[in-house]
PDB file of N, CA and C in Angstrom:
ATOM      1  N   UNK A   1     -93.209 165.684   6.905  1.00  0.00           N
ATOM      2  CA  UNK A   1     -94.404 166.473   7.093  1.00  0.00           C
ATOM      3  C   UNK A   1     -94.108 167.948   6.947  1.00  0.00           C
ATOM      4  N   UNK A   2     -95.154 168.396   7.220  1.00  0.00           N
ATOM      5  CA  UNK A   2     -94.659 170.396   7.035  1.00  0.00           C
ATOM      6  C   UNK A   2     -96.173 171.012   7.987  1.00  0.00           C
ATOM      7  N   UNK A   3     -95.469 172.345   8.248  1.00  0.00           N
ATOM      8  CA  UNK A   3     -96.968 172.849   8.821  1.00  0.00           C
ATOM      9  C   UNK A   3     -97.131 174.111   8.280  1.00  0.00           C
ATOM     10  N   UNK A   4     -98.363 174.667   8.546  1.00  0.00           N
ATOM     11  CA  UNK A   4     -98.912 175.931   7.698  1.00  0.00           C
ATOM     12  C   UNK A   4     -99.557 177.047   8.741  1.00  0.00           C
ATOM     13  N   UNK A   5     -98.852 178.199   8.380  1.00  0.00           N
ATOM     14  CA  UNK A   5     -99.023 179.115   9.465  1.00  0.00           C
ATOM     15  C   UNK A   5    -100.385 179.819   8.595  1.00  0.00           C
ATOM     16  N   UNK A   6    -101.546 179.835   8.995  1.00  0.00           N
ATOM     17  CA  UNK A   6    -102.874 180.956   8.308  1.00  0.00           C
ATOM     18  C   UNK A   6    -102.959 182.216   9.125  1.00  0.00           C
ATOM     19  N   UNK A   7    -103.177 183.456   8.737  1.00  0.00           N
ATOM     20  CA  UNK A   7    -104.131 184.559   9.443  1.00  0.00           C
ATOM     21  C   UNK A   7    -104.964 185.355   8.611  1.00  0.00           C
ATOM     22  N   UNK A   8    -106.126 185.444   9.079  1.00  0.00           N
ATOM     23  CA  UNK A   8    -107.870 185.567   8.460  1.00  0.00           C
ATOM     24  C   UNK A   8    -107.955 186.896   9.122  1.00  0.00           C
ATOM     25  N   UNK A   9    -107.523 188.323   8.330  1.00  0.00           N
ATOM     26  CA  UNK A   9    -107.806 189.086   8.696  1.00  0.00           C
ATOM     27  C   UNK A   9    -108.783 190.084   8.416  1.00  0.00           C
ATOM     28  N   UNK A  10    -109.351 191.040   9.048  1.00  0.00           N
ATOM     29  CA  UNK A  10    -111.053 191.533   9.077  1.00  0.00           C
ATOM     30  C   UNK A  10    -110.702 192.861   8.109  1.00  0.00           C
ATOM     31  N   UNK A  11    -110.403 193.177   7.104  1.00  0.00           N
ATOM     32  CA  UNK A  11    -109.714 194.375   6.323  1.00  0.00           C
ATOM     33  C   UNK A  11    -111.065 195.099   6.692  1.00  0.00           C
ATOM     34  N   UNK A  12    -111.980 195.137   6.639  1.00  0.00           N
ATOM     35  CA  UNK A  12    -113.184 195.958   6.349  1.00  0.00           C
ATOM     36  C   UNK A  12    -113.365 196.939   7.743  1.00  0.00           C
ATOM     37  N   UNK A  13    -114.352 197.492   7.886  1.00  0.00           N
ATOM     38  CA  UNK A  13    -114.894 198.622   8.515  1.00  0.00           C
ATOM     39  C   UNK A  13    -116.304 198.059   9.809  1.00  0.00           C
ATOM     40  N   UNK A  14    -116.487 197.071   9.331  1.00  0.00           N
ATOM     41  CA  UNK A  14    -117.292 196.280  10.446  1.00  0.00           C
ATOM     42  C   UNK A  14    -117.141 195.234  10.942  1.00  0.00           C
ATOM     43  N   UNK A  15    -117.415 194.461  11.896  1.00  0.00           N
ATOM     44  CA  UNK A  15    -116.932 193.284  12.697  1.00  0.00           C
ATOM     45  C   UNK A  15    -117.567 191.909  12.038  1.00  0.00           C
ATOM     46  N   UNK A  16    -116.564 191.133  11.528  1.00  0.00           N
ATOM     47  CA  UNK A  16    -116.646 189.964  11.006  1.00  0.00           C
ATOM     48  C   UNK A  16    -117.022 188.499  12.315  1.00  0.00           C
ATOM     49  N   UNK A  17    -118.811 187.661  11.975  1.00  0.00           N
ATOM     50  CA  UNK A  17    -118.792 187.207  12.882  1.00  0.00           C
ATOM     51  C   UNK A  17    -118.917 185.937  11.887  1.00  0.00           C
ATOM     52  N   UNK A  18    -118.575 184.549  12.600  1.00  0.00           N
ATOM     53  CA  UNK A  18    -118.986 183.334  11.379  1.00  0.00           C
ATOM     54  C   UNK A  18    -118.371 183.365  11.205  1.00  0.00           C
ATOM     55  N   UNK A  19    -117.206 183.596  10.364  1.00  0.00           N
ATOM     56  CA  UNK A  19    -116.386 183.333   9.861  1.00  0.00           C
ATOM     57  C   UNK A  19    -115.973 181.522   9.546  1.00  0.00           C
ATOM     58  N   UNK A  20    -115.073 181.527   8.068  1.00  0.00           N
ATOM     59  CA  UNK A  20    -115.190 180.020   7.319  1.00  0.00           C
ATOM     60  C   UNK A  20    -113.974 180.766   6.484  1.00  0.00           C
ATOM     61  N   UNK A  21    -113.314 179.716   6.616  1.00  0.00           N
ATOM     62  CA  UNK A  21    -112.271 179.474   5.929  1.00  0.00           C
ATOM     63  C   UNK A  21    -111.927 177.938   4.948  1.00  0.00           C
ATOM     64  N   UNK A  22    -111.827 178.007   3.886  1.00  0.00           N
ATOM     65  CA  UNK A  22    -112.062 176.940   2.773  1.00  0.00           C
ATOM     66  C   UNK A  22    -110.659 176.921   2.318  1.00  0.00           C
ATOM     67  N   UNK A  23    -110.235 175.320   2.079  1.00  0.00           N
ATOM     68  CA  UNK A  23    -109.147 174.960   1.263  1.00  0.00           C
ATOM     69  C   UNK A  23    -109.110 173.774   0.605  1.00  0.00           C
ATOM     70  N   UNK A  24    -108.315 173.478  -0.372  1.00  0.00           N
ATOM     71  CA  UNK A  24    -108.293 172.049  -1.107  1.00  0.00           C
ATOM     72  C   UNK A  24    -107.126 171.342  -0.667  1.00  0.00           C
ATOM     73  N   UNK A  25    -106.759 169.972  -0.457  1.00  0.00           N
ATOM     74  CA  UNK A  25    -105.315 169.676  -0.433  1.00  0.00           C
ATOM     75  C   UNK A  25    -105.216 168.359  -0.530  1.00  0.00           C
ATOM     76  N   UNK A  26    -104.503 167.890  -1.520  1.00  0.00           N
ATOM     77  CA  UNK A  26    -104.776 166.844  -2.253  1.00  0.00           C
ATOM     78  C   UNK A  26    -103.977 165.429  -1.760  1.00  0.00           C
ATOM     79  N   UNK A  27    -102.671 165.415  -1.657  1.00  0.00           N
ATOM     80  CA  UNK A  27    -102.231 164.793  -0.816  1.00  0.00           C
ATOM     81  C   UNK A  27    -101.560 164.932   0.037  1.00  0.00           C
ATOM     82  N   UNK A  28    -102.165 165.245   0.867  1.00  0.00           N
ATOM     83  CA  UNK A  28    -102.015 165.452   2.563  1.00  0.00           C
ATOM     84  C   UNK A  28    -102.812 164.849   3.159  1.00  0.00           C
ATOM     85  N   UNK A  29    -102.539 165.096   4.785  1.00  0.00           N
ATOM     86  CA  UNK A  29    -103.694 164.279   6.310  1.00  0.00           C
ATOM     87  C   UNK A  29    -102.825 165.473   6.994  1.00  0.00           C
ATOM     88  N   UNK A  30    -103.653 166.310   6.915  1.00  0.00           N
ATOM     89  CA  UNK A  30    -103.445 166.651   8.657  1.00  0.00           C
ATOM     90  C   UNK A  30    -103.699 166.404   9.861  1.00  0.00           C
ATOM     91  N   UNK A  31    -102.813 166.330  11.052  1.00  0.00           N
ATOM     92  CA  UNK A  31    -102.559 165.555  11.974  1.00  0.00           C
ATOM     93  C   UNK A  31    -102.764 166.081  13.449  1.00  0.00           C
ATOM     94  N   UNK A  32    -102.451 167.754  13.072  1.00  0.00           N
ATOM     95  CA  UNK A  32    -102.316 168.413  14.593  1.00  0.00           C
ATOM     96  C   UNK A  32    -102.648 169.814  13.663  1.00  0.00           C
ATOM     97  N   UNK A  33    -103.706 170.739  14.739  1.00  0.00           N
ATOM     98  CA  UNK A  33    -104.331 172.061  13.999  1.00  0.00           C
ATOM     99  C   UNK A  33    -104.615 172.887  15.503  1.00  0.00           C
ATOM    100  N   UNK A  34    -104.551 174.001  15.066  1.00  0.00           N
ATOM    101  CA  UNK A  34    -105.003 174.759  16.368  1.00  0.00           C
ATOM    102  C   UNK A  34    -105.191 176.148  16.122  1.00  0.00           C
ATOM    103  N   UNK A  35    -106.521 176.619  17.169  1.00  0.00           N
ATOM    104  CA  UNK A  35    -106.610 178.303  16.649  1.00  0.00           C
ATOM    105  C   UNK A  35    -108.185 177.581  15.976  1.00  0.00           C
ATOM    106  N   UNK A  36    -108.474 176.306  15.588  1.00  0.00           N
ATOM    107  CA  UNK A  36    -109.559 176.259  14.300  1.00  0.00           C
ATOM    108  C   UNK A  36    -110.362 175.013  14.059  1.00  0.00           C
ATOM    109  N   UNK A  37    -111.617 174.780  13.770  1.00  0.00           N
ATOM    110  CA  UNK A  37    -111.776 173.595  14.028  1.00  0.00           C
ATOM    111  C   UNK A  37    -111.956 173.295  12.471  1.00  0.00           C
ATOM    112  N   UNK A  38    -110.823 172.399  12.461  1.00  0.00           N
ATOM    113  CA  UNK A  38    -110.762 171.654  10.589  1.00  0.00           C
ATOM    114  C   UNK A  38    -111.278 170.023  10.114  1.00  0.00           C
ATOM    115  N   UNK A  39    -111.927 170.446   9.223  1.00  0.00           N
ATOM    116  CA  UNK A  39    -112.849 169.375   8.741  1.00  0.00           C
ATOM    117  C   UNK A  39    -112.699 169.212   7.555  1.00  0.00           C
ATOM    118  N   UNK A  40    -112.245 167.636   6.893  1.00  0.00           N
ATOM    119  CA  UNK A  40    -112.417 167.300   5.356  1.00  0.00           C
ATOM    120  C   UNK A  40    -113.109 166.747   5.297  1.00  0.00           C
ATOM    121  N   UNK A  41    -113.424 167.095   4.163  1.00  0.00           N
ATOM    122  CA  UNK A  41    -114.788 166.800   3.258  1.00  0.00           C
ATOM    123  C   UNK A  41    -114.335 165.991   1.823  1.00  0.00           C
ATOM    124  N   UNK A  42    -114.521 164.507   1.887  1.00  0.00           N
ATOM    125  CA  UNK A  42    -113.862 164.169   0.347  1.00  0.00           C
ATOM    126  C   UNK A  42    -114.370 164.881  -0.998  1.00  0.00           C
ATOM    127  N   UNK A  43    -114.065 164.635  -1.750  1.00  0.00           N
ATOM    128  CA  UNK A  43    -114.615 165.195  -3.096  1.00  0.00           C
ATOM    129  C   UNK A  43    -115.308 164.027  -3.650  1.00  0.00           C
ATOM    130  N   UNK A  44    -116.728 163.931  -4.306  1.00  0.00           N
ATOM    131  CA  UNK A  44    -116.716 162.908  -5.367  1.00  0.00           C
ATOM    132  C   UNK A  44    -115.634 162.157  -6.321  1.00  0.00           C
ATOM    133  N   UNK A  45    -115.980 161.321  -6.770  1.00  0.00           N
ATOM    134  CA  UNK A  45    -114.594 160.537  -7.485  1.00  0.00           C
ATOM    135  C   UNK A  45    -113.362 160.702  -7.207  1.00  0.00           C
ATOM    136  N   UNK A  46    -113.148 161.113  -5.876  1.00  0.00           N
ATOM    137  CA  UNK A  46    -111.834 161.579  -5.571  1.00  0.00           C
ATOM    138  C   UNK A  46    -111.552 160.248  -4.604  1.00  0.00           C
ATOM    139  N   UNK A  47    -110.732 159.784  -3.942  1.00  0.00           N
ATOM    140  CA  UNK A  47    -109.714 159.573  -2.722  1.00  0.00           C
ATOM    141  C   UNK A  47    -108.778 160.036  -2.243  1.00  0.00           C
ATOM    142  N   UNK A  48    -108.096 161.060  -3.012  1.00  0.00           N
ATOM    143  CA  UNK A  48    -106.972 162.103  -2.293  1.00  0.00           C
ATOM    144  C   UNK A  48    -107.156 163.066  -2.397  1.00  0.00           C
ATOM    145  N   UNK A  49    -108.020 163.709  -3.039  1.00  0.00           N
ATOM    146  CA  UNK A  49    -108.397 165.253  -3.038  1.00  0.00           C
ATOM    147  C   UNK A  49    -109.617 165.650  -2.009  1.00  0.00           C
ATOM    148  N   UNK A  50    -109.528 166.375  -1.622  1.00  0.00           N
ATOM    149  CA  UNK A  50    -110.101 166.940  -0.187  1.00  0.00           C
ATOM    150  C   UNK A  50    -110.424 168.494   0.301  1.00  0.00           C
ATOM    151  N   UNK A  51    -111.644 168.948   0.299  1.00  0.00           N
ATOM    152  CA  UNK A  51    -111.612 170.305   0.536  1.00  0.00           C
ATOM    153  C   UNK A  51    -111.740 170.274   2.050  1.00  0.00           C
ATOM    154  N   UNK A  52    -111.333 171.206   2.859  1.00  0.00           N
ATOM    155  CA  UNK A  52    -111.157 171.630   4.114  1.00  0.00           C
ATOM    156  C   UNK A  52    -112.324 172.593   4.692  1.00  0.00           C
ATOM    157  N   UNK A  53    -112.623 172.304   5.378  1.00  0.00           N
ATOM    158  CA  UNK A  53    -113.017 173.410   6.248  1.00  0.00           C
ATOM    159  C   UNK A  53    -113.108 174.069   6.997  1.00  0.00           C
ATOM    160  N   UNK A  54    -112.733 175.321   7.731  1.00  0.00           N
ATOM    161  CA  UNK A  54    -112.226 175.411   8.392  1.00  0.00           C
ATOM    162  C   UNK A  54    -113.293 176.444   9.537  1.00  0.00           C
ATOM    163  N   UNK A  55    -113.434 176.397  10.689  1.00  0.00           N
ATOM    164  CA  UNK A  55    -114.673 177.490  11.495  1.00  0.00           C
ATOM    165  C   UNK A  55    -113.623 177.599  12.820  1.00  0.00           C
ATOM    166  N   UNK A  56    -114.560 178.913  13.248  1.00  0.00           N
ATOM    167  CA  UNK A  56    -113.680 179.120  14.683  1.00  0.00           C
ATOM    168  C   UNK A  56    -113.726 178.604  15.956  1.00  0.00           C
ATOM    169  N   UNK A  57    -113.038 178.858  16.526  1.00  0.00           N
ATOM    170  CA  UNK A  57    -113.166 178.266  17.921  1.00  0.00           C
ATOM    171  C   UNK A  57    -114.166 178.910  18.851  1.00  0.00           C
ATOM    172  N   UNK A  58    -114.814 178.448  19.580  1.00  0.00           N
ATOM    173  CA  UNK A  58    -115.855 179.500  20.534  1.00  0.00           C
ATOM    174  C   UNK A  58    -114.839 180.646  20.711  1.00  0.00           C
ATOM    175  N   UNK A  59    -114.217 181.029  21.220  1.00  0.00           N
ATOM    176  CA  UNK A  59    -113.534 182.052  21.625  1.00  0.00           C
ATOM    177  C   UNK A  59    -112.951 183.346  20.533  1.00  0.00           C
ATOM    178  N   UNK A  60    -112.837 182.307  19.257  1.00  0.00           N
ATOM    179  CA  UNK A  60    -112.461 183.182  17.828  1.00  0.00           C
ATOM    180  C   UNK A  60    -113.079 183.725  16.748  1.00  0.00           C
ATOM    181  N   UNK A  61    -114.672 183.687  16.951  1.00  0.00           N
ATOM    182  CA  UNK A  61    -115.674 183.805  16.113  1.00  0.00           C
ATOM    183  C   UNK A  61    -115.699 185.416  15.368  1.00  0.00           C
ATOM    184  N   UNK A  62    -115.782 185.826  16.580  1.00  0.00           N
ATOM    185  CA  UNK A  62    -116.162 187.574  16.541  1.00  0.00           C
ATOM    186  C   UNK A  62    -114.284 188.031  15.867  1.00  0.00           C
ATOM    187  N   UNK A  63    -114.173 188.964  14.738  1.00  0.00           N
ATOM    188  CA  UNK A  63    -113.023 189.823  14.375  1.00  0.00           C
ATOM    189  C   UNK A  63    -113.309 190.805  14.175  1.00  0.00           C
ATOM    190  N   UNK A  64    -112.692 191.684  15.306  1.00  0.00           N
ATOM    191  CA  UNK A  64    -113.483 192.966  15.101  1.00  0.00           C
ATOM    192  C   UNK A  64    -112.810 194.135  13.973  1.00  0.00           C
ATOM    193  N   UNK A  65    -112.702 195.027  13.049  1.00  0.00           N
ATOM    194  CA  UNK A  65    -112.011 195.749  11.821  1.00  0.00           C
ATOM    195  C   UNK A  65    -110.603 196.127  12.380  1.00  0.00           C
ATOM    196  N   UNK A  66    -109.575 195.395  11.529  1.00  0.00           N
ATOM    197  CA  UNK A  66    -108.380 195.487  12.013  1.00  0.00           C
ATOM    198  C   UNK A  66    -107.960 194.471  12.592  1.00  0.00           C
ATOM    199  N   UNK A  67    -108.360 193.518  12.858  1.00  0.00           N
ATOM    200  CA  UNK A  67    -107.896 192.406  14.016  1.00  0.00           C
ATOM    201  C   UNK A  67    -107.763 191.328  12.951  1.00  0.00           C
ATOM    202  N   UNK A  68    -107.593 189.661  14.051  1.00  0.00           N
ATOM    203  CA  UNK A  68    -107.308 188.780  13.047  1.00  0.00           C
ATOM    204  C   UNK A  68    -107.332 187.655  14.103  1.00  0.00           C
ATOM    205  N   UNK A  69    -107.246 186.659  13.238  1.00  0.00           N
ATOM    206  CA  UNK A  69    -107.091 185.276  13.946  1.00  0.00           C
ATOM    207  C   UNK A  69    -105.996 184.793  13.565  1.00  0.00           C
ATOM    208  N   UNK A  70    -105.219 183.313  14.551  1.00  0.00           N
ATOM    209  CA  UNK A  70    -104.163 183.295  13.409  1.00  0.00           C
ATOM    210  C   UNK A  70    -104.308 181.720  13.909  1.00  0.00           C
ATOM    211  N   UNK A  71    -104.347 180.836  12.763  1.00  0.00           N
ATOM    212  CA  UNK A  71    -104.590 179.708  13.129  1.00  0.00           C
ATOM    213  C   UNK A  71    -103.594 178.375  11.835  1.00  0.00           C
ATOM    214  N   UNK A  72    -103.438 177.314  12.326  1.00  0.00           N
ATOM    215  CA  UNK A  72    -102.691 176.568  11.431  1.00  0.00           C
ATOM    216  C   UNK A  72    -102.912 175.036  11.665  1.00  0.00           C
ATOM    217  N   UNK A  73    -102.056 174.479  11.060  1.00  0.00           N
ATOM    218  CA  UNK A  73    -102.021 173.314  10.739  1.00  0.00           C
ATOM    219  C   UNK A  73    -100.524 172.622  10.632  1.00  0.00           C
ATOM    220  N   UNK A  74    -100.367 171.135  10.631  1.00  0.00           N
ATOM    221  CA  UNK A  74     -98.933 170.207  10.642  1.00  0.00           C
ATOM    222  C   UNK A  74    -100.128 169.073  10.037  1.00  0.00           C
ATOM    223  N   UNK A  75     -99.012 168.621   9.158  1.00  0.00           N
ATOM    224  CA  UNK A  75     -99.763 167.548   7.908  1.00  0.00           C
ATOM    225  C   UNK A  75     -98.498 166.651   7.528  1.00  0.00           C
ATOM    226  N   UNK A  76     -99.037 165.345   7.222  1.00  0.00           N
ATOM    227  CA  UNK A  76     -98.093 164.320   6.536  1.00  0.00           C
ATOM    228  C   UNK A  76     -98.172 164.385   4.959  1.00  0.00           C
ATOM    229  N   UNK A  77     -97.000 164.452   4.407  1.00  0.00           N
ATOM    230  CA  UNK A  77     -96.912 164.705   2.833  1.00  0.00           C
ATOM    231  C   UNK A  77     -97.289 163.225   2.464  1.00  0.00           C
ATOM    232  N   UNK A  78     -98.264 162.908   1.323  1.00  0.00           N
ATOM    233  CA  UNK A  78     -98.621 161.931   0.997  1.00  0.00           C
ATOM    234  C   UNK A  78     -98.283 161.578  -0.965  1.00  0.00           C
ATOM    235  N   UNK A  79     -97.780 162.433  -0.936  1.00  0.00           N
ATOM    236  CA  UNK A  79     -97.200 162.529  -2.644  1.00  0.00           C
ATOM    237  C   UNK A  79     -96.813 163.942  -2.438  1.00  0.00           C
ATOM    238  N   UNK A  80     -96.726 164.084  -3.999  1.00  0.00           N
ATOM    239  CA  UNK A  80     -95.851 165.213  -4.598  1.00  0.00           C
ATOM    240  C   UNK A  80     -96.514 166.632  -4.537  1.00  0.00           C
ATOM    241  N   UNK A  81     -98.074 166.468  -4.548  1.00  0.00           N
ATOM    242  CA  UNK A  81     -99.110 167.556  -4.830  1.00  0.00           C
ATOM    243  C   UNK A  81     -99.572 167.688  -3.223  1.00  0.00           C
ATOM    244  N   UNK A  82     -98.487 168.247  -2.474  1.00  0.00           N
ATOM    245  CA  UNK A  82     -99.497 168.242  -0.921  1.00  0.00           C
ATOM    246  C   UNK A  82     -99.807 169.696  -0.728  1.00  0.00           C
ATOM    247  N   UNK A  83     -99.601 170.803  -1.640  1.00  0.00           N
ATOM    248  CA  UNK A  83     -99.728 171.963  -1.000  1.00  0.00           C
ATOM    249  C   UNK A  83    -101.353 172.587  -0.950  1.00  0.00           C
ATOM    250  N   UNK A  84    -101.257 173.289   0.401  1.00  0.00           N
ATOM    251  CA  UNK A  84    -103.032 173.724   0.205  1.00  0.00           C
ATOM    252  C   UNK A  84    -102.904 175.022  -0.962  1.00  0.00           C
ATOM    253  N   UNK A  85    -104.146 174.395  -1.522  1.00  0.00           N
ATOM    254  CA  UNK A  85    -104.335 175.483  -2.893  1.00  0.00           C
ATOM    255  C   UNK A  85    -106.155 175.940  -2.660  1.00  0.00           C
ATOM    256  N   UNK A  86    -106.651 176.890  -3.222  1.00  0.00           N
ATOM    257  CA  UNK A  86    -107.556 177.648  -3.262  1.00  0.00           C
ATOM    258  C   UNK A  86    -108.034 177.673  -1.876  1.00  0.00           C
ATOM    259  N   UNK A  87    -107.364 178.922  -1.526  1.00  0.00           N
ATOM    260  CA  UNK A  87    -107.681 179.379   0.026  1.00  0.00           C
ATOM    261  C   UNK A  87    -109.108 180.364   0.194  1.00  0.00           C
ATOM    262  N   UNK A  88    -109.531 180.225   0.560  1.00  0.00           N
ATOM    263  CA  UNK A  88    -110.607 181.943   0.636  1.00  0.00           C
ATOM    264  C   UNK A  88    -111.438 181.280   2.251  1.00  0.00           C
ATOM    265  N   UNK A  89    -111.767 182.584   2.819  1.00  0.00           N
ATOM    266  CA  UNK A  89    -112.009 182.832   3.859  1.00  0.00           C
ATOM    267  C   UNK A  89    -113.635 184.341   3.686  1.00  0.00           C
ATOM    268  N   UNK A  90    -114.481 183.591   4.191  1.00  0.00           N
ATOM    269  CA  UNK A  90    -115.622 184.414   4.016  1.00  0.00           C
ATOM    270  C   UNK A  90    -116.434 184.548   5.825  1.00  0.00           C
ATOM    271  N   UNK A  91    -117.462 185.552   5.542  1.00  0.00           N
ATOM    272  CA  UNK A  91    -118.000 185.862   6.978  1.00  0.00           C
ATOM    273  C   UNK A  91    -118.925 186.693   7.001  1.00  0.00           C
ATOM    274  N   UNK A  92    -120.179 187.286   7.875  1.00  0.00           N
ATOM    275  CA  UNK A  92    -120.836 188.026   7.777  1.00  0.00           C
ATOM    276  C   UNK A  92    -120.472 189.381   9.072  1.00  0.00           C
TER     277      UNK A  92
END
């Protein structure tokens, strides 16, 4: 297995609330996450490809300019292609 350290930080000038964090990961299961509440979503015609989703915890919503969250994941490698790919993180 392997785990993945994330931090979603607020670069801008005003306070980021909502916040969503998106990923793909194809063969993997993650097993144990924290900091985040993560959700897959299969893909059509898929069975191992999987986009993620990722939202905050009551407590982690609000980032105020300059600050950050720092949240991750531990996953079982399920083939060769387990790494998370197309990361982006959005918010109002």
């Amino acid at each position: 297995g392997f785990c993945i350290g994330i931090q979603v930080i607020n670069e801008g000038s005003t306070k980021v609330e909502d916040w969503e964090l998106t990923f793909q990961m194809n063969q993997a299961a993650i097993n144990n996450s924290w900091n985040g509440n993560f959700q897959p979503r299969n893909r059509e015609n898929s069975q191992s490809s999987k986009d993620y989703v990722v939202t905050p915890l009551d407590w982690g919503g609000l980032i105020e300019p300059g600050q950050s969250r720092h949240l991750g994941f531990c996953a079982n490698k399920l083939g060769s292609d387990y790494k998370p790919q197309q990361m982006y993180a959005s918010g109002q």
